[in-house]
PDB file of N, CA and C in Angstrom:
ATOM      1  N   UNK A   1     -30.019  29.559 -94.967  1.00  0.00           N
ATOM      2  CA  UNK A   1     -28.651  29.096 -95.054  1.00  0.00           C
ATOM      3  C   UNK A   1     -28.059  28.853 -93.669  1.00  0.00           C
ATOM      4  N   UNK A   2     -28.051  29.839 -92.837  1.00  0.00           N
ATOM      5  CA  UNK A   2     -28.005  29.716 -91.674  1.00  0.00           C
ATOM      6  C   UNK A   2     -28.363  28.472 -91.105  1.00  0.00           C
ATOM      7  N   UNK A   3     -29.643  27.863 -91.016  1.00  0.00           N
ATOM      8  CA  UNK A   3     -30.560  26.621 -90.380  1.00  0.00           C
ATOM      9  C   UNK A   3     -29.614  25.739 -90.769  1.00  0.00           C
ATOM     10  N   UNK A   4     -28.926  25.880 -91.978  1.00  0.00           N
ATOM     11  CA  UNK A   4     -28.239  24.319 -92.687  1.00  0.00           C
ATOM     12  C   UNK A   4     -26.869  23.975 -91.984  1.00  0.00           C
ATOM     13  N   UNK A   5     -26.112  25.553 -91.706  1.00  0.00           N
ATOM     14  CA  UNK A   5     -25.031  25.085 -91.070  1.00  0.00           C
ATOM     15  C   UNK A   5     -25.049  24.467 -90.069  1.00  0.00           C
ATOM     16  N   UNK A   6     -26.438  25.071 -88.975  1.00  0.00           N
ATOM     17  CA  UNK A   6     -26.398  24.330 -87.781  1.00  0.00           C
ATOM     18  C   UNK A   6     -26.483  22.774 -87.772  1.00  0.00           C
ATOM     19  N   UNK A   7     -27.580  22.555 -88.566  1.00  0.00           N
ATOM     20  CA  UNK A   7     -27.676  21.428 -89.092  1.00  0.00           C
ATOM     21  C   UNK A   7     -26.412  20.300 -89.270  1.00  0.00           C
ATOM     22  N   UNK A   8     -25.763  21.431 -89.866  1.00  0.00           N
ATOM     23  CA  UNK A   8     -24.496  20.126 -90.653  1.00  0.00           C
ATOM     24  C   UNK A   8     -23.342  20.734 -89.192  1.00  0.00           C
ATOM     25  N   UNK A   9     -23.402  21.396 -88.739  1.00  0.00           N
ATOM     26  CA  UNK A   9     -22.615  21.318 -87.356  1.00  0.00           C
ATOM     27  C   UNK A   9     -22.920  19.896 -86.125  1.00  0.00           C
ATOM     28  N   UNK A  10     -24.659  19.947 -86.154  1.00  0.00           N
ATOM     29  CA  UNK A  10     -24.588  18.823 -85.049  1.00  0.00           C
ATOM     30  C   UNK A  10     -24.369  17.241 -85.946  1.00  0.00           C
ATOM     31  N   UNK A  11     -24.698  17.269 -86.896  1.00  0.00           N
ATOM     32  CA  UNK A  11     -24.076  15.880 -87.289  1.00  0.00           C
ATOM     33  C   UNK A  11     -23.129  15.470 -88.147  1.00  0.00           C
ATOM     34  N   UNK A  12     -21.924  16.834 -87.812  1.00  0.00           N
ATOM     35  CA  UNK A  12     -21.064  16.985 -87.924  1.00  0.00           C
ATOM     36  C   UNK A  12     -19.980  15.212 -86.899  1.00  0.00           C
ATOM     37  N   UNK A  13     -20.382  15.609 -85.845  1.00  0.00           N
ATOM     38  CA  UNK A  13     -19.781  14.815 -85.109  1.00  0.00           C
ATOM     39  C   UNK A  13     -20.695  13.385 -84.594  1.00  0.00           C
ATOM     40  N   UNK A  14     -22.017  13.058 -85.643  1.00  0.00           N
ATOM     41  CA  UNK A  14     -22.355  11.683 -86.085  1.00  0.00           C
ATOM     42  C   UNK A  14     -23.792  11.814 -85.177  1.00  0.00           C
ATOM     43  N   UNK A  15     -23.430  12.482 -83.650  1.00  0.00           N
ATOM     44  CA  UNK A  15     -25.004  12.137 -82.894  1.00  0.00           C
ATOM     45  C   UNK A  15     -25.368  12.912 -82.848  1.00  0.00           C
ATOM     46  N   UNK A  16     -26.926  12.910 -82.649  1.00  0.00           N
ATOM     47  CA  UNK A  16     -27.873  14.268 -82.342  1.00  0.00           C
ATOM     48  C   UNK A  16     -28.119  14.754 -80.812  1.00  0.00           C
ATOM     49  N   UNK A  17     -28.662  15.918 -81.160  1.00  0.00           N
ATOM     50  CA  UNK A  17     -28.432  15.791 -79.608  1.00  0.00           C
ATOM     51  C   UNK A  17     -29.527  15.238 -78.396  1.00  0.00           C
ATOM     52  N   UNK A  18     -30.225  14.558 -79.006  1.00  0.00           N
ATOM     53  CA  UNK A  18     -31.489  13.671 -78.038  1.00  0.00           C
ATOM     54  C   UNK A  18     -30.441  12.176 -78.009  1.00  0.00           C
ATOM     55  N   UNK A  19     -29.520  11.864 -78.819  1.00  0.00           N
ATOM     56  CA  UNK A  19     -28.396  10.604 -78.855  1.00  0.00           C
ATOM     57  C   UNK A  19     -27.264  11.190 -77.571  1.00  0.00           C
ATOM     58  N   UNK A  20     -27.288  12.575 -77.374  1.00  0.00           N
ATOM     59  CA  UNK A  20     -26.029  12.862 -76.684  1.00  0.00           C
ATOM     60  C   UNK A  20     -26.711  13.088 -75.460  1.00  0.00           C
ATOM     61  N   UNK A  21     -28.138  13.624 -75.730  1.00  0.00           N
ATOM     62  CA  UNK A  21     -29.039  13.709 -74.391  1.00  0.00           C
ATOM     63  C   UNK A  21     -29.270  12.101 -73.530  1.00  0.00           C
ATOM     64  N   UNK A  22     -29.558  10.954 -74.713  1.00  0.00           N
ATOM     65  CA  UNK A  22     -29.439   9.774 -74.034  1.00  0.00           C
ATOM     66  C   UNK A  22     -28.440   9.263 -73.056  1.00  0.00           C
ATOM     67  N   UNK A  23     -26.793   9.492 -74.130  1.00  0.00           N
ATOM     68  CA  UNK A  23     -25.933   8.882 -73.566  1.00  0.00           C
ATOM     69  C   UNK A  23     -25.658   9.471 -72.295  1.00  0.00           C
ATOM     70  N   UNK A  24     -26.129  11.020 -71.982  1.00  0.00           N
ATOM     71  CA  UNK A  24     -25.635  11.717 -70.647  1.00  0.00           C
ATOM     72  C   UNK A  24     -26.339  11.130 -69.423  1.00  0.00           C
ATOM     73  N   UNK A  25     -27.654  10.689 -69.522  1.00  0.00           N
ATOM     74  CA  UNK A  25     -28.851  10.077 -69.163  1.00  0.00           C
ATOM     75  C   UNK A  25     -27.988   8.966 -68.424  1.00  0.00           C
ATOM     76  N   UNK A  26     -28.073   7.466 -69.548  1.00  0.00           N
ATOM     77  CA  UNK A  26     -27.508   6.682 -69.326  1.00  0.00           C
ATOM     78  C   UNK A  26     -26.391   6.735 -68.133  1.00  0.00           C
ATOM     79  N   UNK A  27     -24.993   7.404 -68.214  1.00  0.00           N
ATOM     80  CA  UNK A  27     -23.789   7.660 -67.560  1.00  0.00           C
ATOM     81  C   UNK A  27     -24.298   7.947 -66.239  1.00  0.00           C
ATOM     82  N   UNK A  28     -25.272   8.754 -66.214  1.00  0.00           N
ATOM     83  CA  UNK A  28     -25.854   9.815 -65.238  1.00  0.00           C
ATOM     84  C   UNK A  28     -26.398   8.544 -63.873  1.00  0.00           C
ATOM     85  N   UNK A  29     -27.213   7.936 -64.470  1.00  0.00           N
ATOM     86  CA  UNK A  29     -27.896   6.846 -63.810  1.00  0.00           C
ATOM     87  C   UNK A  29     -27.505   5.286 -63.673  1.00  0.00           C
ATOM     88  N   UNK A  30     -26.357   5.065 -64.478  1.00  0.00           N
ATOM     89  CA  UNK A  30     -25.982   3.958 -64.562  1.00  0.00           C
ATOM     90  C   UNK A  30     -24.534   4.291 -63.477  1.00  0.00           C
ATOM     91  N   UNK A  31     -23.915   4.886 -63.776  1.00  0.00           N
ATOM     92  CA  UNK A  31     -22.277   5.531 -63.236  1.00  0.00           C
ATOM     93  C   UNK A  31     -22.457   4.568 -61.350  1.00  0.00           C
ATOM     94  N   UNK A  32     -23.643   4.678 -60.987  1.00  0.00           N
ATOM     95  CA  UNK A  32     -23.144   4.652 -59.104  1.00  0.00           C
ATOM     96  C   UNK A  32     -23.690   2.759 -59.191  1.00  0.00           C
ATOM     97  N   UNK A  33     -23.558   2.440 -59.993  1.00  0.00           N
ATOM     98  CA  UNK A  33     -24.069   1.007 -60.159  1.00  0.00           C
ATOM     99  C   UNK A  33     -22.885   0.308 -61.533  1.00  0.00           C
ATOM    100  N   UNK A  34     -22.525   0.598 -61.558  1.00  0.00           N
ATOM    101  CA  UNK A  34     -21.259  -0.387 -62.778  1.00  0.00           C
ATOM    102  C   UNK A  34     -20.632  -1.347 -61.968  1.00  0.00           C
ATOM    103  N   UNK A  35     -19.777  -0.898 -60.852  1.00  0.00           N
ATOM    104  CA  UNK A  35     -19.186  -1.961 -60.130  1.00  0.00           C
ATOM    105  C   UNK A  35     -20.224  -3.105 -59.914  1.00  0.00           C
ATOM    106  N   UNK A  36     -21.335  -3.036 -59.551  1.00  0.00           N
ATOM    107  CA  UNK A  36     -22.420  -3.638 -59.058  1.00  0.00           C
ATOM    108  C   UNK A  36     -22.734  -4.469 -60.134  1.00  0.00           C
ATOM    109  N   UNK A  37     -23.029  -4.251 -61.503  1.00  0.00           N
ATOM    110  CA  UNK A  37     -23.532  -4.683 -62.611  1.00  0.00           C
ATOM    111  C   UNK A  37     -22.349  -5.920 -63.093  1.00  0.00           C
ATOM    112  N   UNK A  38     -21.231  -5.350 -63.150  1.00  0.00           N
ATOM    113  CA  UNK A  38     -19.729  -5.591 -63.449  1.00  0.00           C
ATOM    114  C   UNK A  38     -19.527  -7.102 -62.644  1.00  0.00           C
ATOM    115  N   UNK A  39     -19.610  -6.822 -61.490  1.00  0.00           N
ATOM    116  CA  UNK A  39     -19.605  -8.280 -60.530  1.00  0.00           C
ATOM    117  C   UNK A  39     -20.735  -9.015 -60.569  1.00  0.00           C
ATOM    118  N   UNK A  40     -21.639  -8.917 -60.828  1.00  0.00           N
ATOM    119  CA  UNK A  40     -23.100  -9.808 -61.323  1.00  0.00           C
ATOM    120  C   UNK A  40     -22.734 -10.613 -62.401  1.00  0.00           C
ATOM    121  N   UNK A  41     -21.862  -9.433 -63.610  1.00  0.00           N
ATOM    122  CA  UNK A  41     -21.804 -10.275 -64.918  1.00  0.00           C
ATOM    123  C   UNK A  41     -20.686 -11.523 -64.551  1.00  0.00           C
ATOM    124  N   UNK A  42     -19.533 -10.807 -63.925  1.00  0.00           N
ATOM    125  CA  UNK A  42     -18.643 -11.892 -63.564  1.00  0.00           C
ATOM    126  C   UNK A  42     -19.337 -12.826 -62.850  1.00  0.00           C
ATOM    127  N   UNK A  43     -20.355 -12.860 -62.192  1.00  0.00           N
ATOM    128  CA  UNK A  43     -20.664 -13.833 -61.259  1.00  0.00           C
ATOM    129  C   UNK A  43     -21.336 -15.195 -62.182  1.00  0.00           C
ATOM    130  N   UNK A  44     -22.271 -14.685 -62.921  1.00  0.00           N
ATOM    131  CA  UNK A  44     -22.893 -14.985 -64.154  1.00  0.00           C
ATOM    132  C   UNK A  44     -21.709 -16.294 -65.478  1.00  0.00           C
ATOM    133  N   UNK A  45     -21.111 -14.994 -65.705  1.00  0.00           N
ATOM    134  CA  UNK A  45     -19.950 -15.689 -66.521  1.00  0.00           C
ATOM    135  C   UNK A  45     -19.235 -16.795 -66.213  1.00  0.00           C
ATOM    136  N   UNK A  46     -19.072 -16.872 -64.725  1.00  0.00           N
ATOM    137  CA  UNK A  46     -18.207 -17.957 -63.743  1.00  0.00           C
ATOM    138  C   UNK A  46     -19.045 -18.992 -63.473  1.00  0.00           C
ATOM    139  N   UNK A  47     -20.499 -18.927 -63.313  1.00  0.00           N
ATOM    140  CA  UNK A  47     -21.483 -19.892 -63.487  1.00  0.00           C
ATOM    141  C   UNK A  47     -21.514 -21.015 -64.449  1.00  0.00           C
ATOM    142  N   UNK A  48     -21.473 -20.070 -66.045  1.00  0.00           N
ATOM    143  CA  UNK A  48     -21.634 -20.269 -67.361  1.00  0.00           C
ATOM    144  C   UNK A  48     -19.925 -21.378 -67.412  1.00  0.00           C
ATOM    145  N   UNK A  49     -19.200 -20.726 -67.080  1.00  0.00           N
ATOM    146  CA  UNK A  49     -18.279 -21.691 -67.010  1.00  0.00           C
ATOM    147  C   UNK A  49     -18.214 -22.949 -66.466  1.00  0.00           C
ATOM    148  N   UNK A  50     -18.665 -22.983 -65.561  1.00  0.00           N
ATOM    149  CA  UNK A  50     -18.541 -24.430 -64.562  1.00  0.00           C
ATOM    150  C   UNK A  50     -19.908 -24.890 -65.068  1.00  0.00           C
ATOM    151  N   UNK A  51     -21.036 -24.704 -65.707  1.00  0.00           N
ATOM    152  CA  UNK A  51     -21.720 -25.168 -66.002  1.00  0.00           C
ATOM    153  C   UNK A  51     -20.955 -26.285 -67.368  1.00  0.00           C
ATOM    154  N   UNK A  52     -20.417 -25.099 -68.512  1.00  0.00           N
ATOM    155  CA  UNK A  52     -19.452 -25.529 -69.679  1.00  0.00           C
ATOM    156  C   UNK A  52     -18.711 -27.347 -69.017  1.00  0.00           C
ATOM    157  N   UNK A  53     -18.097 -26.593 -68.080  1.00  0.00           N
ATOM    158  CA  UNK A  53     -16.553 -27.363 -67.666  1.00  0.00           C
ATOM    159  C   UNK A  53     -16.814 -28.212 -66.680  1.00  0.00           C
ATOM    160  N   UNK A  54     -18.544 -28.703 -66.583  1.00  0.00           N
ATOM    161  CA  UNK A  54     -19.188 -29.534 -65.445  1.00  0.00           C
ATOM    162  C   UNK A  54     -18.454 -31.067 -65.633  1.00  0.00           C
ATOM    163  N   UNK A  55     -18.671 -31.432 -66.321  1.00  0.00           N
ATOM    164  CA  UNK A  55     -18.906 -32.512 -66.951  1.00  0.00           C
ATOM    165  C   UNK A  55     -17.286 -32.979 -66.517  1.00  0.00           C
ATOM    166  N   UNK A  56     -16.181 -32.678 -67.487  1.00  0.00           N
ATOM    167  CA  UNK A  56     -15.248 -32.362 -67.322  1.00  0.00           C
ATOM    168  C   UNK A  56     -14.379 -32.480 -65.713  1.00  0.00           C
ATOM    169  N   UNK A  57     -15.061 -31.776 -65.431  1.00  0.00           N
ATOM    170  CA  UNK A  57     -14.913 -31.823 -63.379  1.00  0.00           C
ATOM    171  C   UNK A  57     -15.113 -33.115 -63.040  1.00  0.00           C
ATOM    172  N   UNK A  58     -16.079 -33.403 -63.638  1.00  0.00           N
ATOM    173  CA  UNK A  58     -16.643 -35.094 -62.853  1.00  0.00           C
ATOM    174  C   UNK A  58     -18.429 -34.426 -62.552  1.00  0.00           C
ATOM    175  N   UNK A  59     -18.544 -33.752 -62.495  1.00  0.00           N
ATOM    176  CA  UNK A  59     -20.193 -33.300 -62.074  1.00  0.00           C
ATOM    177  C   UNK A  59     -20.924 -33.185 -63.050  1.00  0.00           C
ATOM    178  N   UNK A  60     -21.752 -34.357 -62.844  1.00  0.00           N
ATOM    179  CA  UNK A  60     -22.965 -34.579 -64.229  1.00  0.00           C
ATOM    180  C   UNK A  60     -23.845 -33.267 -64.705  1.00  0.00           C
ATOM    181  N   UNK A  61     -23.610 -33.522 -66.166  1.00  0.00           N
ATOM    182  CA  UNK A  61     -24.386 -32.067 -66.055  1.00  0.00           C
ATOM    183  C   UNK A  61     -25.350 -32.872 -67.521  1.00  0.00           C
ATOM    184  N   UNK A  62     -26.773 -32.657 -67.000  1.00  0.00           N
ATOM    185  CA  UNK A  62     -27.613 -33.254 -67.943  1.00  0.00           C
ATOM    186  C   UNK A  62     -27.203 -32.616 -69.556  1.00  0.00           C
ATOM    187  N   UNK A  63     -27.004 -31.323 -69.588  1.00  0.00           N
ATOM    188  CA  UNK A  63     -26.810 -30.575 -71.126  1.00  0.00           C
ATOM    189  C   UNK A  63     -25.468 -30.714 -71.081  1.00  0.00           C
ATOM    190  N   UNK A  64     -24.743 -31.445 -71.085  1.00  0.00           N
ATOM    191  CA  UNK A  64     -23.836 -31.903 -71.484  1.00  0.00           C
ATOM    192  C   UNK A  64     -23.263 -32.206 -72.944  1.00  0.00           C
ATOM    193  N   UNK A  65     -24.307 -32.629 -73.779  1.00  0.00           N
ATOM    194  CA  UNK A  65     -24.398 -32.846 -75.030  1.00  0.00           C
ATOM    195  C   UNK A  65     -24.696 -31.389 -75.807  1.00  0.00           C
ATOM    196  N   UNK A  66     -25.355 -30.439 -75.184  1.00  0.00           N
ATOM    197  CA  UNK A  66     -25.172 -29.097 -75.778  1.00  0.00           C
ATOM    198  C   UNK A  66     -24.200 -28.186 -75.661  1.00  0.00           C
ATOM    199  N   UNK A  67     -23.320 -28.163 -74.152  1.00  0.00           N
ATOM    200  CA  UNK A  67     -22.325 -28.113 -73.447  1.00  0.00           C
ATOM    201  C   UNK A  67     -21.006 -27.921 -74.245  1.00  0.00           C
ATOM    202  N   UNK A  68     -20.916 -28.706 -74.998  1.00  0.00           N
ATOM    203  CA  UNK A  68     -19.859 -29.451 -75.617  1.00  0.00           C
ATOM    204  C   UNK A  68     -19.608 -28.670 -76.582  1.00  0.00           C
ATOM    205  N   UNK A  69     -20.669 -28.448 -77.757  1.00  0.00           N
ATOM    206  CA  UNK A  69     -20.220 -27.260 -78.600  1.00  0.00           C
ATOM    207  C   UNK A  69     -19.670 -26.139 -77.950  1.00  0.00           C
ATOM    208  N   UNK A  70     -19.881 -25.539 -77.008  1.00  0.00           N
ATOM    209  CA  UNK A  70     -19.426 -24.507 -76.390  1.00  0.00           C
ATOM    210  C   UNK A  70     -17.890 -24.287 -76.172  1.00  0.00           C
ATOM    211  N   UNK A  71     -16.996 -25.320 -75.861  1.00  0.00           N
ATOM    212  CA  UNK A  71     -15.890 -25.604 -75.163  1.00  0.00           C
ATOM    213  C   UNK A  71     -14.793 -24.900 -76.243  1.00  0.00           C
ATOM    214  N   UNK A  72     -14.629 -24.948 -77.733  1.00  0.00           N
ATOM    215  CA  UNK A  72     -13.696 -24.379 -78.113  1.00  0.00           C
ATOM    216  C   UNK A  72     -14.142 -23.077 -77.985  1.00  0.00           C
ATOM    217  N   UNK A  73     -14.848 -22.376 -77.569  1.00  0.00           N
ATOM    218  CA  UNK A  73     -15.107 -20.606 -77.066  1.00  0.00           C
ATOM    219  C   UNK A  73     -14.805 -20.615 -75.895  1.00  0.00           C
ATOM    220  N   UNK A  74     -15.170 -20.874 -74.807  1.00  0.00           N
ATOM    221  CA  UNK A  74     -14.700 -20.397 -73.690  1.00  0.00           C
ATOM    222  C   UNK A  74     -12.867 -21.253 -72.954  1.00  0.00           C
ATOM    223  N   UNK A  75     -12.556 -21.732 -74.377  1.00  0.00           N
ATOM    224  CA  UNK A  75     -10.936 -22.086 -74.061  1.00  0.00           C
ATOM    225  C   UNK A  75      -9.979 -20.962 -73.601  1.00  0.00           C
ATOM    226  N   UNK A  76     -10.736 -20.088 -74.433  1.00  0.00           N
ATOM    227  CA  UNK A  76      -9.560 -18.888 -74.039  1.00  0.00           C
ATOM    228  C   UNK A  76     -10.047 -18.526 -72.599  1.00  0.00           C
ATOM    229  N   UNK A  77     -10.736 -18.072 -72.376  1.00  0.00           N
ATOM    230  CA  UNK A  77     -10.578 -17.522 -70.952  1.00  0.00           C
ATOM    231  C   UNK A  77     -10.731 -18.940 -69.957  1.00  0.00           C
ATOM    232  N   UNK A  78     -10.016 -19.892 -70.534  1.00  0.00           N
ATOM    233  CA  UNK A  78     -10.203 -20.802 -69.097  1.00  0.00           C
ATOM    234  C   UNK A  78      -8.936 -20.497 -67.954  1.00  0.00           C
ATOM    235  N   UNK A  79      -8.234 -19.883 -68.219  1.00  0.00           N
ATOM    236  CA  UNK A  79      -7.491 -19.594 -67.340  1.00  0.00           C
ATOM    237  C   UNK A  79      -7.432 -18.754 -66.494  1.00  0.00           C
ATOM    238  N   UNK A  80      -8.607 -17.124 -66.980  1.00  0.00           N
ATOM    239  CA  UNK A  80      -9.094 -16.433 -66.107  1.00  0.00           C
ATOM    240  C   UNK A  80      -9.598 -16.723 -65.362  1.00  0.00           C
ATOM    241  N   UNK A  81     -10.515 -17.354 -65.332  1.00  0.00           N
ATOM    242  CA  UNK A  81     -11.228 -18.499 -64.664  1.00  0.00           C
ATOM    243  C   UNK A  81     -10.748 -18.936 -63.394  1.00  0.00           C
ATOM    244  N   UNK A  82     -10.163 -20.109 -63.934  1.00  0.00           N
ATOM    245  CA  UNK A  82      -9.953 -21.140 -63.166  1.00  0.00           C
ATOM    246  C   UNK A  82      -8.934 -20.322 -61.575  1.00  0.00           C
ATOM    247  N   UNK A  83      -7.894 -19.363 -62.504  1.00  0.00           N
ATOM    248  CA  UNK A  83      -7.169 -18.451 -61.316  1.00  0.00           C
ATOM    249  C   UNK A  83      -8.729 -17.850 -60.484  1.00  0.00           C
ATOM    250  N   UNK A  84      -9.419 -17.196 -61.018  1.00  0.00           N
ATOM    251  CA  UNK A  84     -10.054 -16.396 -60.000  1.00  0.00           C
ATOM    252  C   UNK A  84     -11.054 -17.500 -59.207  1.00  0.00           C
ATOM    253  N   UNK A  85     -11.113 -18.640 -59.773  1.00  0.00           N
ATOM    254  CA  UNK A  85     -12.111 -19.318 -59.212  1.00  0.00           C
ATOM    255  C   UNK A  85     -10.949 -20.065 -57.643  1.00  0.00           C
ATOM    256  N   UNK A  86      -9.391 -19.733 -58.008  1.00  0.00           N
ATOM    257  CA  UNK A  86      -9.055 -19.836 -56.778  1.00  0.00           C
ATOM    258  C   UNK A  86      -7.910 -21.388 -56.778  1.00  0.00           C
ATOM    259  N   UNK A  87      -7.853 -21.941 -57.855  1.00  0.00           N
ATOM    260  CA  UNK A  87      -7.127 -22.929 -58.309  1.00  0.00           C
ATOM    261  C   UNK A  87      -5.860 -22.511 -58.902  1.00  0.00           C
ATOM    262  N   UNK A  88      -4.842 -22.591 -58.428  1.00  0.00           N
ATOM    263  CA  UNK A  88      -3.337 -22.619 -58.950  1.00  0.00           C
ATOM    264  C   UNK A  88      -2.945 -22.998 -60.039  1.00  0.00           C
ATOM    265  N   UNK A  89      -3.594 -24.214 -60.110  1.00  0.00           N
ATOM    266  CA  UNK A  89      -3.171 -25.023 -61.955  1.00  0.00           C
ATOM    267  C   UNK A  89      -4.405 -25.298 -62.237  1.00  0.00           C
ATOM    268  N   UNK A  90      -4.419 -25.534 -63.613  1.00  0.00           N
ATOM    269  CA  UNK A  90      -5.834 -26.442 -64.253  1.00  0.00           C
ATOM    270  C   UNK A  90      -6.625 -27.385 -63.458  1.00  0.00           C
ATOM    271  N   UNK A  91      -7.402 -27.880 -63.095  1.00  0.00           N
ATOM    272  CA  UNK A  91      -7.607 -29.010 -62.564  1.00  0.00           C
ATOM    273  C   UNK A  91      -8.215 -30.077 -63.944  1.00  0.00           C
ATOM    274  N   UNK A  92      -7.888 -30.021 -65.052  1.00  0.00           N
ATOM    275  CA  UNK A  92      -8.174 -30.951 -66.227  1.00  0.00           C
ATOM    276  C   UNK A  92      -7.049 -30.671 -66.491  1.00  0.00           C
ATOM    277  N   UNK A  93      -6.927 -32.398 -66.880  1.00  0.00           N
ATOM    278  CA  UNK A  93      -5.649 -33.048 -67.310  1.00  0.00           C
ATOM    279  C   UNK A  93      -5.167 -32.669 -69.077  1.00  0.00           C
ATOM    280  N   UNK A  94      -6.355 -32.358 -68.877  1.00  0.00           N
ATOM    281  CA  UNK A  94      -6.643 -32.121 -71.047  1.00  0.00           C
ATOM    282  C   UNK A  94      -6.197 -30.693 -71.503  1.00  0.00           C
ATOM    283  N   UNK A  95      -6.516 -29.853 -70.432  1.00  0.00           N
ATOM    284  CA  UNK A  95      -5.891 -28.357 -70.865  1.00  0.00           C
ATOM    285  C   UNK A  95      -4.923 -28.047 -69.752  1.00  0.00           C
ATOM    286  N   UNK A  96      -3.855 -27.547 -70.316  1.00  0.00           N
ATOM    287  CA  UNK A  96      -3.028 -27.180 -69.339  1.00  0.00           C
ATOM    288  C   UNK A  96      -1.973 -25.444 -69.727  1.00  0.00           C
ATOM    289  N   UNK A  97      -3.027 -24.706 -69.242  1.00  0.00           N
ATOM    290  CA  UNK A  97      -2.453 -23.479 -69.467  1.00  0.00           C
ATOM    291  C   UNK A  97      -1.757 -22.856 -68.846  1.00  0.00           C
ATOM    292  N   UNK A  98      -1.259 -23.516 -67.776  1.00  0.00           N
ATOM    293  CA  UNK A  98      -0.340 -23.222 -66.548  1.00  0.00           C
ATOM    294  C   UNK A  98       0.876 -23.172 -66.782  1.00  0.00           C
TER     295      UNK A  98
END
C-alpha cells in the first residue's frame, strides 16, 4: 500500500522523475547559451523575412512563386521586422503599418 502512494505522489504532479531529471539537465546546460540561441533564431527569422518580402523590395528572388503563399503569415510581424531591421516606415507601398 505504501509503494502505491508513492507512486500516485510522483505523478501526482504529471512528470516522473527521469522527466524532472531531464528538464533540470536541459536548464542546467542550455541556461549559459539562450541569449546566444535566441539571437541566431532572430537572425534566422530576419533572413526568412527578406527572403518572403524579396521580391516585393525589388530583389529577384527565384522562389518567389513559393514565397508568395507565405505572405499572409508573416503579415503580422512585418512590423517587428521592418523596425528592427532599422526602417522607420514600411518601405512597401502595399502594407502600411506605420
Amino acid at each position: 500500500m505504501d509503494k502505491h502512494n508513492k507512486i500516485d505522489k510522483n505523478s501526482r504532479d504529471g512528470k516522473s522523475w527521469l522527466a524532472k531529471l531531464e528538464e533540470g539537465l536541459h536548464d542546467y546546460y542550455a541556461a549559459p547559451y539562450r541569449r546566444s540561441f535566441a539571437r541566431a533564431q532572430r537572425d534566422e527569422d530576419d533572413l526568412f523575412m527578406l527572403l518572403v518580402f524579396a521580391e516585393s523590395l525589388g530583389i529577384p528572388n527565384p522562389a518567389a512563386f513559393y514565397t508568395i503563399e507565405l505572405l499572409p503569415i508573416v503579415y503580422d510581424r512585418f512590423h517587428e521586422w521592418h523596425t528592427r531591421m532599422g526602417m522607420e516606415r514600411s518601405p512597401m507601398d502595399h502594407i502600411s503599418c506605420c
